[in-house]
C-alpha atoms as a PDB file:
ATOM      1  CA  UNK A   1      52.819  31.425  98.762  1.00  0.00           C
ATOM      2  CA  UNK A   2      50.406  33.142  96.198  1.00  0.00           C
ATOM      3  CA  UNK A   3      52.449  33.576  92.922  1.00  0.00           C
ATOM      4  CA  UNK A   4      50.318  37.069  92.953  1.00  0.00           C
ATOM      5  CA  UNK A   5      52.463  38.096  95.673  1.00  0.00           C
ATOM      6  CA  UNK A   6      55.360  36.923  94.007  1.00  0.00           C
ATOM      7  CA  UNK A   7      54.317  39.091  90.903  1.00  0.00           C
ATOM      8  CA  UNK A   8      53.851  42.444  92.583  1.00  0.00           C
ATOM      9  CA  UNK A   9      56.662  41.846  95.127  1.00  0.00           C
ATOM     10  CA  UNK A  10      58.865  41.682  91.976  1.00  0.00           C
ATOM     11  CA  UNK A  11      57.224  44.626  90.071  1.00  0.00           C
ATOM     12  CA  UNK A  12      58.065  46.998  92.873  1.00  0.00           C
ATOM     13  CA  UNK A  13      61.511  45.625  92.874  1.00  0.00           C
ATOM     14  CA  UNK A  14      62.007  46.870  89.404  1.00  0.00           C
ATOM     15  CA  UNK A  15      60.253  49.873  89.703  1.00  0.00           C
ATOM     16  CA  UNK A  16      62.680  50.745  92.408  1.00  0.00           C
ATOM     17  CA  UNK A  17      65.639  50.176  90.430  1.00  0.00           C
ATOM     18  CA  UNK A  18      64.495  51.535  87.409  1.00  0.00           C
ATOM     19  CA  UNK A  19      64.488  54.877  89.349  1.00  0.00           C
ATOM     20  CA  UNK A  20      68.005  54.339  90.710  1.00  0.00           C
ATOM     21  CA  UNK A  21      68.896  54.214  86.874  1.00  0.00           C
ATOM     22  CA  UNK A  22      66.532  57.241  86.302  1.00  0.00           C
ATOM     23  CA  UNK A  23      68.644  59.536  88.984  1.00  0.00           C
ATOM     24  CA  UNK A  24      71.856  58.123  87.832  1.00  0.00           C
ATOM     25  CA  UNK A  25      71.319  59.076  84.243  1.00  0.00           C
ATOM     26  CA  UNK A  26      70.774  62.736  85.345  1.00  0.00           C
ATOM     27  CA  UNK A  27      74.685  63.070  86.150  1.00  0.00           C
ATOM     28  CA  UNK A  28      76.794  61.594  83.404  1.00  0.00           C
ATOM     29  CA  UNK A  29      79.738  58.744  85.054  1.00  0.00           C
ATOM     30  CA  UNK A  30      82.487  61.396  84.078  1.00  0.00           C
ATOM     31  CA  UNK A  31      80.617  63.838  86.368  1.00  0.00           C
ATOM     32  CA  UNK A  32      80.363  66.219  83.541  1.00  0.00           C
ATOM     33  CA  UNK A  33      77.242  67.788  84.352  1.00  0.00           C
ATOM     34  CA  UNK A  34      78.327  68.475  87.777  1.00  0.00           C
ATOM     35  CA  UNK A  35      81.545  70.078  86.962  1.00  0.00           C
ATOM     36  CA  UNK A  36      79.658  72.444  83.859  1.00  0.00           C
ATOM     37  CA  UNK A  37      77.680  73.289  87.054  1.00  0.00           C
ATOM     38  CA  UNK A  38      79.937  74.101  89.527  1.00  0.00           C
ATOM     39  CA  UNK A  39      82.282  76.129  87.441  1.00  0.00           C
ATOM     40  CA  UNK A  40      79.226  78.307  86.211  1.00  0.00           C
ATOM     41  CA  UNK A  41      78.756  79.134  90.123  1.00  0.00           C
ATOM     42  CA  UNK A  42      82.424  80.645  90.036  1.00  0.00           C
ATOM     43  CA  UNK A  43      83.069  84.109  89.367  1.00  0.00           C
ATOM     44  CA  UNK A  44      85.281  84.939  86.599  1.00  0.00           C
ATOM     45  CA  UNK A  45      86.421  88.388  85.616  1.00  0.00           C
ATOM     46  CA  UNK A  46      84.956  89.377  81.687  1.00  0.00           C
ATOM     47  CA  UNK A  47      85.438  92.331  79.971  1.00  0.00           C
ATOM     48  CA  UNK A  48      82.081  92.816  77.703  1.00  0.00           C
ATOM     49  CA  UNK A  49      81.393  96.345  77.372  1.00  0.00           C
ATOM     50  CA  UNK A  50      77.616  95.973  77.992  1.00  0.00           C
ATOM     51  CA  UNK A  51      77.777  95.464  81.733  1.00  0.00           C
ATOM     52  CA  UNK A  52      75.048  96.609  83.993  1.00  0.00           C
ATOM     53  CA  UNK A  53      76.255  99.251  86.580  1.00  0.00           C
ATOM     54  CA  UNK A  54      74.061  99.500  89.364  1.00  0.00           C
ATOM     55  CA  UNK A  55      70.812  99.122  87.132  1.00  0.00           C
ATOM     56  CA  UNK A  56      69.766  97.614  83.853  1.00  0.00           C
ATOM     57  CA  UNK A  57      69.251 100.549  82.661  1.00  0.00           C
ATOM     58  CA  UNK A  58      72.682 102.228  83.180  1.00  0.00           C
ATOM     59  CA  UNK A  59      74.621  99.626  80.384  1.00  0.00           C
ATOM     60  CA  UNK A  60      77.095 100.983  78.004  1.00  0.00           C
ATOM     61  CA  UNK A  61      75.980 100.449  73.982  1.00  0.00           C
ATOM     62  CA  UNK A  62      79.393 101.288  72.649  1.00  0.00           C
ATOM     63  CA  UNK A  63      83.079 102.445  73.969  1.00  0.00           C
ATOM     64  CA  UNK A  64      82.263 105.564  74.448  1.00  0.00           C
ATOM     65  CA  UNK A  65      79.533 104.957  77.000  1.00  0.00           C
ATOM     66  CA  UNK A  66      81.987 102.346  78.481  1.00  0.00           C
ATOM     67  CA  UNK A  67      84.948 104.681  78.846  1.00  0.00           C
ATOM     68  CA  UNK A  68      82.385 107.190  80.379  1.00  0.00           C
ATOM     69  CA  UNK A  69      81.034 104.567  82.989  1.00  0.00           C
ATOM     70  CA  UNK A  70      85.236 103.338  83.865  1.00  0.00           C
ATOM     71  CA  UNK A  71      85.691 107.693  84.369  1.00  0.00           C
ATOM     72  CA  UNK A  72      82.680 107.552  86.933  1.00  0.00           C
ATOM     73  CA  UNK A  73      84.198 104.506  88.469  1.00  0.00           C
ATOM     74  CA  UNK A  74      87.460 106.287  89.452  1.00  0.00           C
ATOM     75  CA  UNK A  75      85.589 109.720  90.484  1.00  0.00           C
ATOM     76  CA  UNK A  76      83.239 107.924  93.124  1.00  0.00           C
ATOM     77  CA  UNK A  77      87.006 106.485  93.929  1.00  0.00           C
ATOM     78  CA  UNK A  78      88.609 109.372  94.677  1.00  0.00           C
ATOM     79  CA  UNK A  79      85.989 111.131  96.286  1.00  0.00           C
ATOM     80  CA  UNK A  80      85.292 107.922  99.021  1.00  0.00           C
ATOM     81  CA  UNK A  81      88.528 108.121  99.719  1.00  0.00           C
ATOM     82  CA  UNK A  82      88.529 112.302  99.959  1.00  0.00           C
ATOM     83  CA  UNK A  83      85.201 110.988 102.292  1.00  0.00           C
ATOM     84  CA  UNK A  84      87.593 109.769 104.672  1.00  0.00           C
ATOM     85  CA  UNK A  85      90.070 112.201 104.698  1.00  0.00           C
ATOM     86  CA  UNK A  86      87.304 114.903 105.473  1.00  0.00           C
ATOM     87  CA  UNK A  87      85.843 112.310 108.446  1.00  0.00           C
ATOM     88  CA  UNK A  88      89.382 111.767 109.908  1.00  0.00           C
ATOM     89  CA  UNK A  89      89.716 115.668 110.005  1.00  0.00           C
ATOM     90  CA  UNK A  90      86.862 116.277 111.191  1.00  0.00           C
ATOM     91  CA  UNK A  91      87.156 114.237 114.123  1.00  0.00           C
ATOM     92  CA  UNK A  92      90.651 115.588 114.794  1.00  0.00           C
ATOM     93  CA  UNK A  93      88.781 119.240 114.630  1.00  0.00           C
ATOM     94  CA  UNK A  94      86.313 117.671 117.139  1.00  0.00           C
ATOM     95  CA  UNK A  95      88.670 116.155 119.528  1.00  0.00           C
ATOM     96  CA  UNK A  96      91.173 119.586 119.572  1.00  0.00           C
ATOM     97  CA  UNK A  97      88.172 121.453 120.283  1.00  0.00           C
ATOM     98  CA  UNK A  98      87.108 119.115 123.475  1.00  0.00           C
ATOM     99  CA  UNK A  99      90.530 119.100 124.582  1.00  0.00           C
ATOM    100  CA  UNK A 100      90.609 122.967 124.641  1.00  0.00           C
ATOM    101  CA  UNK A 101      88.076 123.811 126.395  1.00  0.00           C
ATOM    102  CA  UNK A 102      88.398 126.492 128.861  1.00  0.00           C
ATOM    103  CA  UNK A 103      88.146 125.473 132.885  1.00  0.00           C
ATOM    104  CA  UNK A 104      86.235 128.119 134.396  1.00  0.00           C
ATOM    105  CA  UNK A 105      86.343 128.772 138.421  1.00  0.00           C
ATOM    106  CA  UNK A 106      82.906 128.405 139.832  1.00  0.00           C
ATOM    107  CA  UNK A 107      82.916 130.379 143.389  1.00  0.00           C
ATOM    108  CA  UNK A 108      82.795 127.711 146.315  1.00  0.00           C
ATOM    109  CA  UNK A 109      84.529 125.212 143.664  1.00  0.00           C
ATOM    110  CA  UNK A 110      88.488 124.358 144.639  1.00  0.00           C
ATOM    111  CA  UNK A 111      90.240 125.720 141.737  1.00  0.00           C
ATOM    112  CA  UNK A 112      91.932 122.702 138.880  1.00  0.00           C
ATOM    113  CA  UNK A 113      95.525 122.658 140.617  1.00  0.00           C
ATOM    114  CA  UNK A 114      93.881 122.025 144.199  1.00  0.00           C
ATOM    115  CA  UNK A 115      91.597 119.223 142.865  1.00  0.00           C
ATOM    116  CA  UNK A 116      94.846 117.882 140.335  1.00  0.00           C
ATOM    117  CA  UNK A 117      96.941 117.810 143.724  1.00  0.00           C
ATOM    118  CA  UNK A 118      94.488 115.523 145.610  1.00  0.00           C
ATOM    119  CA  UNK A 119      93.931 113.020 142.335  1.00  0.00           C
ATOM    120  CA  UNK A 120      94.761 109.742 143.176  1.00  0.00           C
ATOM    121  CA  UNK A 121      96.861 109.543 140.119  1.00  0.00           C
ATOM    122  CA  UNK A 122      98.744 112.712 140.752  1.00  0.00           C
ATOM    123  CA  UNK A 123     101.741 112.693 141.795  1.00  0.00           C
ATOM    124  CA  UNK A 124     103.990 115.678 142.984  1.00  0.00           C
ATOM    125  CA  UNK A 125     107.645 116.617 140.875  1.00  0.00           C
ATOM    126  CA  UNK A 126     109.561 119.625 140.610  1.00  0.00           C
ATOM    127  CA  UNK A 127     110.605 121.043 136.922  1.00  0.00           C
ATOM    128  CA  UNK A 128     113.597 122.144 137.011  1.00  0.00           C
ATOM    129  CA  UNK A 129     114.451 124.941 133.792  1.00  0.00           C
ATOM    130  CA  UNK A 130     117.339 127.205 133.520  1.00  0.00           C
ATOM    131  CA  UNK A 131     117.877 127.440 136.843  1.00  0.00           C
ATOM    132  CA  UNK A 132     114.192 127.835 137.654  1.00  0.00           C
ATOM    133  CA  UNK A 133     111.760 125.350 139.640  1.00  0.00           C
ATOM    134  CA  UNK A 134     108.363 124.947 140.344  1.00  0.00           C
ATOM    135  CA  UNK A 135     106.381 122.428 141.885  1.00  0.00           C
ATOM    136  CA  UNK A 136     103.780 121.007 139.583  1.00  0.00           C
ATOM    137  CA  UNK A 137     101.725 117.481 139.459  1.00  0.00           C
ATOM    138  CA  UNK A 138     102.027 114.976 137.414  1.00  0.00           C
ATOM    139  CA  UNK A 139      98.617 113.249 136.487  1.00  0.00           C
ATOM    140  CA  UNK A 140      98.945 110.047 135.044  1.00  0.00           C
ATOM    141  CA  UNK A 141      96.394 108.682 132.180  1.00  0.00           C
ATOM    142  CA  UNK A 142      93.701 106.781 133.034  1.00  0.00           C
ATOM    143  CA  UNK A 143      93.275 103.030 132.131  1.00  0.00           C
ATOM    144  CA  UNK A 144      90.463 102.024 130.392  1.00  0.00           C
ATOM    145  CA  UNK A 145      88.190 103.494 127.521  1.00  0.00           C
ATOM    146  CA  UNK A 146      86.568 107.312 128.076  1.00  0.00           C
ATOM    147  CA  UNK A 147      83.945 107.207 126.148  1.00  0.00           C
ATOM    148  CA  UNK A 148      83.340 110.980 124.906  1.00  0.00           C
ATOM    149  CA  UNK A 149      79.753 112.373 125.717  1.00  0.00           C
ATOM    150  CA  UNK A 150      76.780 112.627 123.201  1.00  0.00           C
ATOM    151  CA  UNK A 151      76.783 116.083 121.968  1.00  0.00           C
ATOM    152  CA  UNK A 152      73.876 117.315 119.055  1.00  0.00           C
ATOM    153  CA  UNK A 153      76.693 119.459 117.584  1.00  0.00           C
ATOM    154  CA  UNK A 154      78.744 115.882 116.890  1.00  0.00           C
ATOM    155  CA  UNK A 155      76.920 112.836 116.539  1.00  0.00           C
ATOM    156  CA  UNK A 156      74.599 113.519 114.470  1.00  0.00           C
ATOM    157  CA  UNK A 157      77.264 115.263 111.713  1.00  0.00           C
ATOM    158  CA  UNK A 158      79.178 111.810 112.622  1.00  0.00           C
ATOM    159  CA  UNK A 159      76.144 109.309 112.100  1.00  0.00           C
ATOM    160  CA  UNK A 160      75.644 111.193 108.374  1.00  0.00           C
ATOM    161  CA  UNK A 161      79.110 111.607 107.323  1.00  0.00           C
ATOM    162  CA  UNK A 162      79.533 107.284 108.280  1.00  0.00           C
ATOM    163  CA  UNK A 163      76.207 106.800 106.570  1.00  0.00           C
ATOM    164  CA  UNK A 164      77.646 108.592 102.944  1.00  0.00           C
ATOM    165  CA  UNK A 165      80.816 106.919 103.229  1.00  0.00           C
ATOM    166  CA  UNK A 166      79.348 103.404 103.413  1.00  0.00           C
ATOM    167  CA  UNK A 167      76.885 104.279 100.859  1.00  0.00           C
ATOM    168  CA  UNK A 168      79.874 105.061  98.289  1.00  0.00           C
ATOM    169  CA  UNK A 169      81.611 102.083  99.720  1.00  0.00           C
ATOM    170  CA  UNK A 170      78.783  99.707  99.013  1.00  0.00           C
ATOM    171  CA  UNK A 171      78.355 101.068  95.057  1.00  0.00           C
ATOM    172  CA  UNK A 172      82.270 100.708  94.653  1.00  0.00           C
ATOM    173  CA  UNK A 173      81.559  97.068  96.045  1.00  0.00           C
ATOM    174  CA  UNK A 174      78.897  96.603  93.468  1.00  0.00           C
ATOM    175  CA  UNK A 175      80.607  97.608  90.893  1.00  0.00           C
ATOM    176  CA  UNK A 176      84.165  95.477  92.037  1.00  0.00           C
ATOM    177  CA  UNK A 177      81.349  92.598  91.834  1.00  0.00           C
ATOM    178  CA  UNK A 178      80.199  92.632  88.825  1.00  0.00           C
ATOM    179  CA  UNK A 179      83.325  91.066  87.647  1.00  0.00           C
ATOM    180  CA  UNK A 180      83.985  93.291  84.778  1.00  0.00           C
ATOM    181  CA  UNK A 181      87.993  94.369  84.007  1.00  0.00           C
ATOM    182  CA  UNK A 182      87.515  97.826  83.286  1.00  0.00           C
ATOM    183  CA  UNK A 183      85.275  98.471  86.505  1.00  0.00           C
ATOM    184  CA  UNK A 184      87.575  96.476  88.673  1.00  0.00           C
ATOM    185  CA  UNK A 185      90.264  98.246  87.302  1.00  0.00           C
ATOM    186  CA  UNK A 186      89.070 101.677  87.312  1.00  0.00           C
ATOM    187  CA  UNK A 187      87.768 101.040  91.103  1.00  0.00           C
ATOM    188  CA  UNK A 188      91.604 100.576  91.746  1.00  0.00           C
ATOM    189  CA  UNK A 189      92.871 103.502  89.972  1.00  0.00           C
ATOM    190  CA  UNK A 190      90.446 105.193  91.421  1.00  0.00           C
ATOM    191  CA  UNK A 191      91.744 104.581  94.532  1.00  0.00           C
ATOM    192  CA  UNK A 192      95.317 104.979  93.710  1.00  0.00           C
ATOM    193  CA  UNK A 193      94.860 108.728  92.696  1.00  0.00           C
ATOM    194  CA  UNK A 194      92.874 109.607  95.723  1.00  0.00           C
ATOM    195  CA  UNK A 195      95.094 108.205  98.303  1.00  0.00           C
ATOM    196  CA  UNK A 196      97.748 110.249  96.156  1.00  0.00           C
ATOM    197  CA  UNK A 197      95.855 113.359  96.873  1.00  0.00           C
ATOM    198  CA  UNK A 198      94.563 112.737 100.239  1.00  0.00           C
ATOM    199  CA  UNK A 199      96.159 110.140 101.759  1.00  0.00           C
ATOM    200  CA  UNK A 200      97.742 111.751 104.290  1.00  0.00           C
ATOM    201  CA  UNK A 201      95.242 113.033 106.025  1.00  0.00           C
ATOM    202  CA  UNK A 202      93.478 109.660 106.697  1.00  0.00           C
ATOM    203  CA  UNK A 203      93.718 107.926 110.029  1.00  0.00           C
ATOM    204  CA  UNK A 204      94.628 104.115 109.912  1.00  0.00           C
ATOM    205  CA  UNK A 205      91.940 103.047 111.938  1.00  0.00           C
ATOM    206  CA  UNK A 206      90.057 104.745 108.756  1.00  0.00           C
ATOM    207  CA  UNK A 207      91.312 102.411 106.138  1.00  0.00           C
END
């Protein structure tokens, strides 16, 4: 064979390995380097008073502006969750003002107890009170969802009154992720005090 062969054959040989040795060197044997790494991708609560809220331009200089930012933290708290109070009332308002609505008697129209009576799910008892009875009809509840119709006095309140609350959501979020103590902190007291106040008057399904 022609040493040249030999020559280059082994030249590419140790170029190969010499950048095996080249990679390996970039990650010390301990593994070092890759656990300074990793733990620098974890989040970690701090408590430096010069955290950015929101914007680089909203970041407290000294306490004062600090304290000011933590009081802001547990307004927009209380008033998200006053936010949901207010929506779970409100559709409480709506739905007690569906259910009472007034049946009116169109002429040529059976009247409600005629077309209750032939209802497949109706079903005829006899109340018995004091000493007094009258026939009425039981109507049992349908299975199944009932979705409520699209009305322009509703939805559209709905759609904006979901679109604040996530909004506030989302910058209580923001602020929950910038790791900081006193926001995180604040966010929950925040909290605390407005389910205090309102609480009651939110829905589960609103939590």
């Amino acid at each position: 064979m022609d040493p040249l062969l030999y020559a280059r054959h082994g030249a590419e040989s140790h170029s190969g390995h010499t950048t095996t040795n080249t990679a390996a060197a970039s990650t010390s044997p301990d593994g070092s380097m890759g656990m300074d790494t990793h733990m620098s991708m974890m989040a970690i609560f701090q408590n430096s008073m010069s955290t950015s809220l929101f914007s680089t331009k909203w970041t407290p200089t000294n306490a004062g502006a600090y304290a000011g930012t933590c009081i802001f933290l547990i307004i927009l708290a209380v008033i998200f969750r006053g936010l949901l109070a207010f929506k779970s009332w409100q559709e409480l308002r709506w739905l007690d003002k569906e259910m009472n609505r007034r049946y009116v008697v169109v002429n040529g129209k059976a009247p409600l107890a005629e077309n209750l009576s032939r209802d497949s799910l109706g079903k005829a008892a006899v109340l018995s009170e004091n000493g007094v009875e009258e026939n009425v009809v039981v109507v049992q509840r349908r299975t199944g969802s009932h979705a409520r119709p699209w009305r322009l006095s509703v939805d559209p309140v709905r759609a904006v009154i979901d679109t604040v609350v996530a909004g506030v959501g989302y910058l209580l979020m923001l602020a929950v992720m910038s790791m900081n103590v006193g926001y995180f902190l604040s966010v929950l007291g925040g909290t605390f005090l407005g389910s205090l106040l309102v609480g009651r008057f939110i829905s589960s399904t609103e939590h």
